[in-house]
N, C-alpha and C. Protein backbone atom coordinates (compact mmCIF):
# COMPACT_ATOMS: atom_id res chain seq x y z
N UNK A 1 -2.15 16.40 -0.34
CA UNK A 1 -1.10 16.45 -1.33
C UNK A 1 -0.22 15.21 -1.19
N UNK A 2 0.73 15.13 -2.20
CA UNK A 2 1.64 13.60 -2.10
C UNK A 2 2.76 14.02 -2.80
N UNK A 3 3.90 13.45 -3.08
CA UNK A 3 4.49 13.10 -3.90
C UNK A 3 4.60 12.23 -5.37
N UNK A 4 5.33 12.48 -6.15
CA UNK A 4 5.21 11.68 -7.30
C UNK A 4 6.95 11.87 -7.57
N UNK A 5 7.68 10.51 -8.29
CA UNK A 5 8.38 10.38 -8.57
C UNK A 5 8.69 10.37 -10.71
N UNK A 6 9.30 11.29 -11.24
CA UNK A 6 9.45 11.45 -12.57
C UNK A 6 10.31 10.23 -12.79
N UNK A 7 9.50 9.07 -13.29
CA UNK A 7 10.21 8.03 -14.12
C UNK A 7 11.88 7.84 -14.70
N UNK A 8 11.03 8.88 -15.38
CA UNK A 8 12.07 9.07 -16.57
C UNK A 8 13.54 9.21 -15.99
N UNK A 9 13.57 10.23 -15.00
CA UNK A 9 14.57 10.47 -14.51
C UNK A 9 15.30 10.11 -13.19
N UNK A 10 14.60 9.36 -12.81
CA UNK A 10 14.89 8.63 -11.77
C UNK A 10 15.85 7.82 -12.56
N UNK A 11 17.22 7.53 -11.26
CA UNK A 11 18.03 6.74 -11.80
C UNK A 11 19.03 5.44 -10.69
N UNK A 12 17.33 4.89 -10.33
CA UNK A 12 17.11 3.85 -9.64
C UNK A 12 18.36 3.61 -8.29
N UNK A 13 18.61 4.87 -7.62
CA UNK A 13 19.66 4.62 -6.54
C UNK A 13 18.80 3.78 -5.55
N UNK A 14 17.81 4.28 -5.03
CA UNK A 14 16.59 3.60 -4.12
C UNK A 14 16.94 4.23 -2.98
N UNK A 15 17.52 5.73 -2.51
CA UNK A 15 17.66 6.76 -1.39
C UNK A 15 16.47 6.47 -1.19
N UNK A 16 15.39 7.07 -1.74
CA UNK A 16 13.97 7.31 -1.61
C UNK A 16 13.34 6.40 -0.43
N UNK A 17 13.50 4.88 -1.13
CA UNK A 17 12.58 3.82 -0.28
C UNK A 17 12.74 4.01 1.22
N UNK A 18 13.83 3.64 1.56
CA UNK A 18 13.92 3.33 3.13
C UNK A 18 13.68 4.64 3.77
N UNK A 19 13.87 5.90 3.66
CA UNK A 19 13.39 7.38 4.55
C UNK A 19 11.81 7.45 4.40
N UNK A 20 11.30 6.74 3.79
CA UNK A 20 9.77 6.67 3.90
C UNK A 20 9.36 6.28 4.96
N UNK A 21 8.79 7.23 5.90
CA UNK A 21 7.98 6.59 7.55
C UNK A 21 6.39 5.95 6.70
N UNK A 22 5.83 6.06 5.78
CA UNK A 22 5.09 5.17 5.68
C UNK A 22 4.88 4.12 4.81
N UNK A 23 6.21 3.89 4.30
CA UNK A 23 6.45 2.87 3.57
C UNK A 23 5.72 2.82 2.10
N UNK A 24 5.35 3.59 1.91
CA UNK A 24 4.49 3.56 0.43
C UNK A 24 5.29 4.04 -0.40
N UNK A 25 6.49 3.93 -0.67
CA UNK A 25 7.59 3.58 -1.98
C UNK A 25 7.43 1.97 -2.17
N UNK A 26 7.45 1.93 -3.46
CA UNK A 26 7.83 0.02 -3.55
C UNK A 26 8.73 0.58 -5.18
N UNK A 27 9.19 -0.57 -5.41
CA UNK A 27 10.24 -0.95 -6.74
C UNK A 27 9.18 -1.66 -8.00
N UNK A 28 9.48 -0.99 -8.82
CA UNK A 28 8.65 -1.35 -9.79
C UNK A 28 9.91 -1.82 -10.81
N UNK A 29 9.24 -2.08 -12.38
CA UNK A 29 10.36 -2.56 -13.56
C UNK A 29 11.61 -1.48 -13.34
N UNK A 30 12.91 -2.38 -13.84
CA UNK A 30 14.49 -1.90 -13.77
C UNK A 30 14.80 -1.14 -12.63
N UNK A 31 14.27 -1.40 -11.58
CA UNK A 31 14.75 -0.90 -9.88
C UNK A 31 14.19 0.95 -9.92
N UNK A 32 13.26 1.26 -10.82
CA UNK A 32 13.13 2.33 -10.80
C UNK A 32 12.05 2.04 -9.44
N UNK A 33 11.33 3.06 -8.93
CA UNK A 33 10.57 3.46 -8.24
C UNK A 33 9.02 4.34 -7.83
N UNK A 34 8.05 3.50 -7.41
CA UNK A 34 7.11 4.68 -7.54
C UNK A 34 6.09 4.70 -6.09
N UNK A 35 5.99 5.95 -6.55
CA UNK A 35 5.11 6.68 -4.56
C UNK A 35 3.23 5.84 -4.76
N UNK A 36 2.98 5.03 -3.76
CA UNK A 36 1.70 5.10 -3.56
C UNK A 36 0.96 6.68 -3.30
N UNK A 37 0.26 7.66 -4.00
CA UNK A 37 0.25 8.45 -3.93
C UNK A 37 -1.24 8.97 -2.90
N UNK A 38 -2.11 7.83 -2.63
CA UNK A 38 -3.21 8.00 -1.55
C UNK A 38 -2.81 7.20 -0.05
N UNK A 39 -1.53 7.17 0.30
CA UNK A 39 -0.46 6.34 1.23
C UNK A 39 0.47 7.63 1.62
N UNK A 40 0.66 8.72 0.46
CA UNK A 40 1.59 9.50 1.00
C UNK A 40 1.30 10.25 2.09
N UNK A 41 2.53 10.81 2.92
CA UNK A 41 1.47 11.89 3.92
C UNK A 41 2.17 13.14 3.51
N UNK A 42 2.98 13.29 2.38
CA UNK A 42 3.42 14.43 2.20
C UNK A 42 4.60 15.41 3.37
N UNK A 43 4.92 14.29 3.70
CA UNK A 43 6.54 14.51 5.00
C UNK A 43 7.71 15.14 3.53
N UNK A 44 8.31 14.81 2.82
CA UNK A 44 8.86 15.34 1.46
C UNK A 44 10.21 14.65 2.03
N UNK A 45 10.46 13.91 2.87
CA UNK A 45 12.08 12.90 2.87
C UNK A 45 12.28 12.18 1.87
N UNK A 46 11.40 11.78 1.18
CA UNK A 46 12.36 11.19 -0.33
C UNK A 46 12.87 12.34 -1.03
N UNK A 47 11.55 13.25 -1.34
CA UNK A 47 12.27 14.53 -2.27
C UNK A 47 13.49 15.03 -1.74
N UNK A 48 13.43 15.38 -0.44
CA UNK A 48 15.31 15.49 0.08
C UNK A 48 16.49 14.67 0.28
N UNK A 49 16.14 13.52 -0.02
CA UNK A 49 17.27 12.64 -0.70
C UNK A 49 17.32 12.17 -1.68
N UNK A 50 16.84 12.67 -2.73
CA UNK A 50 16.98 12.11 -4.35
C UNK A 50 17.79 13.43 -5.01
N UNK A 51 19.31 12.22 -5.11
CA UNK A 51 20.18 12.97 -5.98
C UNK A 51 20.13 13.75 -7.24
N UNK A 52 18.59 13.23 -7.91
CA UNK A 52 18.59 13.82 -8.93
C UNK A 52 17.57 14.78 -9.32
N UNK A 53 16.83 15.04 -7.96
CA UNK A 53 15.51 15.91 -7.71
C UNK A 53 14.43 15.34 -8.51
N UNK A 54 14.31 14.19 -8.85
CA UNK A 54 13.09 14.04 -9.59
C UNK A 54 11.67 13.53 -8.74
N UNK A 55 11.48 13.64 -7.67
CA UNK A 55 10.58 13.48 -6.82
C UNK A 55 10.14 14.87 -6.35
N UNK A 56 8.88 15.58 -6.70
CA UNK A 56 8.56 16.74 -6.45
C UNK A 56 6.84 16.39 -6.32
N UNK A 57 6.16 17.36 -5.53
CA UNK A 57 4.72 17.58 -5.25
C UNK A 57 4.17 17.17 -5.86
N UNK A 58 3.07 16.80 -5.79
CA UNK A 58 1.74 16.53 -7.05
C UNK A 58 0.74 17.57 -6.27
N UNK A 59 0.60 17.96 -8.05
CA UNK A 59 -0.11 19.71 -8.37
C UNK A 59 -1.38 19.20 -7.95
């Protein structure tokens, strides 16, 4: 399993990046953000620091 970050609603604070122990967040267009999703190990520390919950499981 991994994470995935909802675009849309992400609102580019960048909590997410640095609590990543394996570094597979990077910055994509307008400082938004997205999960390498075969990199994730499914630890869920971004999802618990994103103010706006838009980082949740991939089904």
């Amino acid at each position: 399993m991994a994470y995935r970050i909802n675009e849309g609603e992400c609102i580019s604070c960048g909590a997410c990046q640095p609590v990543c122990p394996v570094d597979c967040i990077s910055e994509i267009e307008h400082g938004k953000r997205r999960i390498d999703e075969g990199a994730c190990i499914d630890c869920g520390a971004c999802s618990a620091v994103c103010p706006v919950e838009c980082i949740t499981p991939v089904e």
